[in-house]
Protein backbone atom coordinates (compact mmCIF):
# COMPACT_ATOMS: atom_id res chain seq x y z
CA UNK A 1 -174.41 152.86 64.37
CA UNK A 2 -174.16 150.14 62.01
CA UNK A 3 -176.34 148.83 59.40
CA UNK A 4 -178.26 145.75 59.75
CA UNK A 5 -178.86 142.86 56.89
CA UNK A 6 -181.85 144.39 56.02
CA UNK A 7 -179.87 148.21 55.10
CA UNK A 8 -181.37 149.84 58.55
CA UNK A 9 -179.15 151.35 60.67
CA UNK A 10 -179.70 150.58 64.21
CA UNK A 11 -177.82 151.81 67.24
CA UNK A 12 -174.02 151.44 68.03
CA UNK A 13 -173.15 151.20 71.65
CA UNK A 14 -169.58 151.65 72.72
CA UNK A 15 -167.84 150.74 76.55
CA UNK A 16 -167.88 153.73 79.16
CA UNK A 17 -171.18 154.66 77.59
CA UNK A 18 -170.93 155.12 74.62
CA UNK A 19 -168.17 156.27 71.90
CA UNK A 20 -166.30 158.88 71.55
CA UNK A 21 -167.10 162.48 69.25
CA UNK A 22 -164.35 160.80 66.74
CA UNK A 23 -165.78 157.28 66.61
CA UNK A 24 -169.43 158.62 65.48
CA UNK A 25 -167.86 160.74 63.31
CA UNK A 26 -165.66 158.14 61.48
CA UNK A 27 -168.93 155.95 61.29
CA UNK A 28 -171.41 158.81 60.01
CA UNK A 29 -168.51 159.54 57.93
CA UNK A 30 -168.19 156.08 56.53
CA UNK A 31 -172.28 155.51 56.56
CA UNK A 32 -172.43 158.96 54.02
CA UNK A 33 -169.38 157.32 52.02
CA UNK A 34 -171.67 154.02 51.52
CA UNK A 35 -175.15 155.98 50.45
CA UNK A 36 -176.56 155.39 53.89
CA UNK A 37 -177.48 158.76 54.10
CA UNK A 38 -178.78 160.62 51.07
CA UNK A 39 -177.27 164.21 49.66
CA UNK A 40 -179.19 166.72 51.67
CA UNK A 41 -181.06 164.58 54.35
CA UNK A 42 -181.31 166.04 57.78
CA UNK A 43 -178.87 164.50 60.25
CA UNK A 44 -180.82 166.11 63.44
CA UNK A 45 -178.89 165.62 66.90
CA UNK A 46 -182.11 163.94 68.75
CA UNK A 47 -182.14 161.21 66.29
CA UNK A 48 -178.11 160.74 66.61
CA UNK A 49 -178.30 160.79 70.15
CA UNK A 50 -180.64 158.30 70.59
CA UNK A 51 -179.09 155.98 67.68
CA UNK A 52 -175.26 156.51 69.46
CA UNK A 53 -176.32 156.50 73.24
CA UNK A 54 -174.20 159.79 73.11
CA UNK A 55 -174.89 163.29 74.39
CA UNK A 56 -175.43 166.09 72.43
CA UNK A 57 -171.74 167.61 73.00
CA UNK A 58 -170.68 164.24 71.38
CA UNK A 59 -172.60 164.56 68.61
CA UNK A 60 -172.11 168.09 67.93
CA UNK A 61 -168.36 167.76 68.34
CA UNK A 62 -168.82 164.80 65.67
CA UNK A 63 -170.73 167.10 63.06
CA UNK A 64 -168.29 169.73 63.60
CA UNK A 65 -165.33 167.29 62.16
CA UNK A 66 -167.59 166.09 59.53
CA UNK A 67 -168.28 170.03 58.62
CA UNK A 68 -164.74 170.02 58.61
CA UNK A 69 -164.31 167.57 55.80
CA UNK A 70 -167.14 169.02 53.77
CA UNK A 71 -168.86 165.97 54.09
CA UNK A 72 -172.12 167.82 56.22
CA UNK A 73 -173.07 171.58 56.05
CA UNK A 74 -174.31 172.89 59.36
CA UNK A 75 -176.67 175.65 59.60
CA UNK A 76 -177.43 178.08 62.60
CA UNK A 77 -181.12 176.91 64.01
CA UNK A 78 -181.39 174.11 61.74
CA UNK A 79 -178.44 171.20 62.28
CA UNK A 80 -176.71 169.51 59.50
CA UNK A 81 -177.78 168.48 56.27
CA UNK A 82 -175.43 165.82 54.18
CA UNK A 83 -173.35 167.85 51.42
CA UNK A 84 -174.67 167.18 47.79
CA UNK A 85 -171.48 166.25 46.04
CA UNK A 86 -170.84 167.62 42.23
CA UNK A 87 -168.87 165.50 39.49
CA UNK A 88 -166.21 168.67 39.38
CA UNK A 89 -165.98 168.23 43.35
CA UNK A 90 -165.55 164.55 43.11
CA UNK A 91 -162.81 165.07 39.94
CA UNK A 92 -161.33 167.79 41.52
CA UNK A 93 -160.62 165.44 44.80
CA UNK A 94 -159.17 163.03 42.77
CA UNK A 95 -156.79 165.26 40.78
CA UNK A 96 -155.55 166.67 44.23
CA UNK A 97 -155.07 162.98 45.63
CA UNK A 98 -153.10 161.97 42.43
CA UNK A 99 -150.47 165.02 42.37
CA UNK A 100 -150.18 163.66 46.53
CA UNK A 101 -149.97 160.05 45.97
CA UNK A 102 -147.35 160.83 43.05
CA UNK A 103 -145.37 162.75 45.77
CA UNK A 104 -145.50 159.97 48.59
CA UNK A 105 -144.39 157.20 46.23
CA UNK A 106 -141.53 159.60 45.03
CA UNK A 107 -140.59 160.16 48.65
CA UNK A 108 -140.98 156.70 49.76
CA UNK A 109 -137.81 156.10 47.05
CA UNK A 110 -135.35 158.38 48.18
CA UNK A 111 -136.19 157.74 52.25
CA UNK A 112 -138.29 154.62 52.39
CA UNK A 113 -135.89 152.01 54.80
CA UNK A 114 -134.67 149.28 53.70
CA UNK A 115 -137.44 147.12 56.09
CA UNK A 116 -140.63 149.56 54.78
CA UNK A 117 -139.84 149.59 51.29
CA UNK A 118 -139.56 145.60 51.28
CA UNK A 119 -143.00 145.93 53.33
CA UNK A 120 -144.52 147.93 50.53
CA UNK A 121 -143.45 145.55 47.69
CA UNK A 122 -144.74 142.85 49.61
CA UNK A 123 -147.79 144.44 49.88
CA UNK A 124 -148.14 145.64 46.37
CA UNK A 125 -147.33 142.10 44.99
CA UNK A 126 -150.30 140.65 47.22
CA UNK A 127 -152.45 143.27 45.72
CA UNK A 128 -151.52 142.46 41.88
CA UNK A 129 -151.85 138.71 42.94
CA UNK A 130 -155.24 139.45 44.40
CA UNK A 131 -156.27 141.49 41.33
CA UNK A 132 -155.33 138.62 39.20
CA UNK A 133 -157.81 136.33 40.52
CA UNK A 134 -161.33 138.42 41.41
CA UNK A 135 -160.56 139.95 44.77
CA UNK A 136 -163.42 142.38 45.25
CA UNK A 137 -162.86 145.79 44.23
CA UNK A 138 -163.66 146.88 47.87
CA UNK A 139 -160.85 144.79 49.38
CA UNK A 140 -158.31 145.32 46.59
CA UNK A 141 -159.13 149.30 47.22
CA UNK A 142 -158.33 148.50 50.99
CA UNK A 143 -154.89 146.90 50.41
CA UNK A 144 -154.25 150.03 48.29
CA UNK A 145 -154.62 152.51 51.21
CA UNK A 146 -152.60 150.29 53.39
CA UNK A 147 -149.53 150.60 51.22
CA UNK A 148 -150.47 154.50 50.75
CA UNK A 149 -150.16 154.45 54.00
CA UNK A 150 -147.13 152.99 54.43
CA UNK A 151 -145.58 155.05 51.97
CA UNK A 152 -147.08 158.25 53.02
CA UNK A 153 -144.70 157.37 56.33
CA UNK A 154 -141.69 158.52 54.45
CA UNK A 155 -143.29 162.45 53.97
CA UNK A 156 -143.60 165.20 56.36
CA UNK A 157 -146.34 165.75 58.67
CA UNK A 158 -148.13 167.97 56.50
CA UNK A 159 -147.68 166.31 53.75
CA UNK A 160 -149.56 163.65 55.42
CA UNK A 161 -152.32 165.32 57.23
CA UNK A 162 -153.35 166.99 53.81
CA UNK A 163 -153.21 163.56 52.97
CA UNK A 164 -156.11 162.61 55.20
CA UNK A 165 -157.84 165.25 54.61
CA UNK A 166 -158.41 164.80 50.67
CA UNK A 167 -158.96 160.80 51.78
CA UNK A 168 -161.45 162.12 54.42
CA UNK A 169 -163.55 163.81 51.86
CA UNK A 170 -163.40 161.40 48.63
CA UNK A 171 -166.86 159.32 48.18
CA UNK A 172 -164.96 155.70 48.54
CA UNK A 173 -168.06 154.57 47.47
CA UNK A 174 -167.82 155.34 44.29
CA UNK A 175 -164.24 154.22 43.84
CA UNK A 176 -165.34 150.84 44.85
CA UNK A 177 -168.22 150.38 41.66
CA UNK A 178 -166.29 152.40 39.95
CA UNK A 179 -163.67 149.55 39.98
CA UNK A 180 -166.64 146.73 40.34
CA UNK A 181 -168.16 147.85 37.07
CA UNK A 182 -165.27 149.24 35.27
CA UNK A 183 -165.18 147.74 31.64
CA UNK A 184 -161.09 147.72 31.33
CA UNK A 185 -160.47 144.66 32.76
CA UNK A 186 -157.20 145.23 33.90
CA UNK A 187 -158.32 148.51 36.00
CA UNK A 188 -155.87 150.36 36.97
CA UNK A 189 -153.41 147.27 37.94
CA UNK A 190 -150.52 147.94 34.79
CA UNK A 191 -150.05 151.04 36.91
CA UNK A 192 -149.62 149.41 40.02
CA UNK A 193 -146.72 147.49 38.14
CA UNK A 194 -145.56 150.38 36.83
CA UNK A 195 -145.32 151.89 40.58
CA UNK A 196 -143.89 148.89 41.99
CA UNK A 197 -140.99 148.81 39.47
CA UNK A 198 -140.08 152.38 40.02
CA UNK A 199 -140.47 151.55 43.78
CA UNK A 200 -138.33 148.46 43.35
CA UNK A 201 -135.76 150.25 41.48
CA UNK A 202 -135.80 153.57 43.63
CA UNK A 203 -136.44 155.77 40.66
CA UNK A 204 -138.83 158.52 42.01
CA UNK A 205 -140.04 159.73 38.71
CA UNK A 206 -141.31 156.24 37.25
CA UNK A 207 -142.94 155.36 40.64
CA UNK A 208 -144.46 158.71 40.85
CA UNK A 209 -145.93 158.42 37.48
CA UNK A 210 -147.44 154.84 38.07
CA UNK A 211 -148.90 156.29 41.24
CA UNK A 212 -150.48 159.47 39.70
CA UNK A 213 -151.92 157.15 37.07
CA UNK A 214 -153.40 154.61 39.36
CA UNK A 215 -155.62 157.97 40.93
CA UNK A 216 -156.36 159.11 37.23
CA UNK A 217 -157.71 155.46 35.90
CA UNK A 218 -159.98 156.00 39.15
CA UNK A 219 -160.96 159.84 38.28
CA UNK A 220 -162.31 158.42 34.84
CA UNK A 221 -163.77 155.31 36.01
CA UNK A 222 -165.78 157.46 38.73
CA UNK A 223 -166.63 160.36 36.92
CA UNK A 224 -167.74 158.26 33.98
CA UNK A 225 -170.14 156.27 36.21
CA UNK A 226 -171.83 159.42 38.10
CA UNK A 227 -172.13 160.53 34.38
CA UNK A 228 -173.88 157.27 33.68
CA UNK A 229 -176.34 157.16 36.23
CA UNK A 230 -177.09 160.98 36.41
CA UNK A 231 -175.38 162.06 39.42
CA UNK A 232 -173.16 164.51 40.56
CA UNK A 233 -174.63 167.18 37.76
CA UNK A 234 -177.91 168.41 40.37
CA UNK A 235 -177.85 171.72 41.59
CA UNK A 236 -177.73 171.66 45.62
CA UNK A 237 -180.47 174.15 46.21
CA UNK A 238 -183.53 172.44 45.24
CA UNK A 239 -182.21 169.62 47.29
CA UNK A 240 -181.83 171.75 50.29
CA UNK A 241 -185.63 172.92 49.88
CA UNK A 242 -187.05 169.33 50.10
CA UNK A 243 -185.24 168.38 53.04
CA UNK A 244 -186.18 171.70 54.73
CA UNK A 245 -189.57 170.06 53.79
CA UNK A 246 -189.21 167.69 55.40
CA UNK A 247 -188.02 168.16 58.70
């Protein structure tokens, strides 16, 4: 399903009829991240079906993995309604992905190749560069997961699939206006610098640091604007009432 120039979604057809339980739910999972859907709208299977060209399996299997995130609560009888997200769950996300992203950059010192750690200062000096001359935020935040990424290579597998999960469940959106509308001009880029020395230098405690830091300046920046515009403070159960309404 993707959304058209005019903000409507409209169907998405993949090859072998149609796409797979895991590609509808990395788009519905993207399309909550981006305000397509609202906090506690409906997200009823005949509609999906008919928007993916997917069977109900499919899309139940899909809703299931987005349960899984917390992204969608599913009720017995009724389907799934889009979680309403809190400031404290956003904050606490991002307080979980720091400590993480301080532990991959300290890893990526002490076992990071010689070939992936020159990868990742590549990468990181691209980003700065970028930064430096009005990238958009939404770009510059998708360099940043790429060299994540690429660092998170040098941690165990469970240190990387808990990882995923906290990524899975943090409202990008909000990272990405955050950063758009964020009045410290330099955002959070001295900490890149910061991370990339430390990185450069293989000292895991200054490249942790810069990495914690870089997740912090993004905490603020995101909890200040849900503060701003009202959001993230509403209790979920009046929501849940008006879309019952609604169905």
């Amino acid at each position: 399903m993707e959304e058209t120039s005019e903000g409507q979604r409209r169907p998405a057809r993949g090859r072998n009829g149609g796409p797979s339980a895991a590609e509808v739910a990395e788009r519905l999972r993207h399309q909550i991240q981006e305000g397509i859907w609202s906090p506690g709208e409906w997200m009823r299977e005949v509609r999906l079906c008919d928007e993916f060209q997917v069977g109900r399996s499919i899309v139940r299997r899909a809703l299931g993995d987005l349960a899984d995130d917390g992204l969608v609560i599913l009720e017995p009888n009724r389907g799934a309604s889009v979680t309403v997200t809190t400031l404290q769950e956003v904050f606490d996300l991002y307080e979980l992905r720091a400590g993480l992203y301080g532990v991959v950059a300290r890893f990526a010192c002490i076992r990071a190749s010689g070939p992936l750690m020159a990868e990742i200062l590549e990468k990181s000096d691209s980003l700065i560069a970028d930064s430096e001359v009005g990238v958009s935020a939404a770009d510059l935040i998708h360099q940043s997961e790429i060299i994540f990424s690429l660092m998170a290579t040098a941690a165990s597998a469970d240190t990387q699939k808990m990882i995923a999960a906290v990524r899975r469940k943090t409202r990008w959106h909000w990272s990405y206006v955050g950063l758009a509308e964020s009045s410290a001009i330099r955002g959070p880029f001295d900490h890149w610098r910061t991370m990339r020395a430390g990185l450069a230098a293989r000292d895991p405690a200054r490249s942790a640091d810069g990495a914690r830091n870089i997740l912090y300046f993004m905490q603020s920046e995101v909890a200040q604007l849900m503060l701003s515009r009202g959001l993230g403070m509403q209790d979920p159960a009046p929501q849940k009432r008006r879309a019952s309404r609604s169905r």
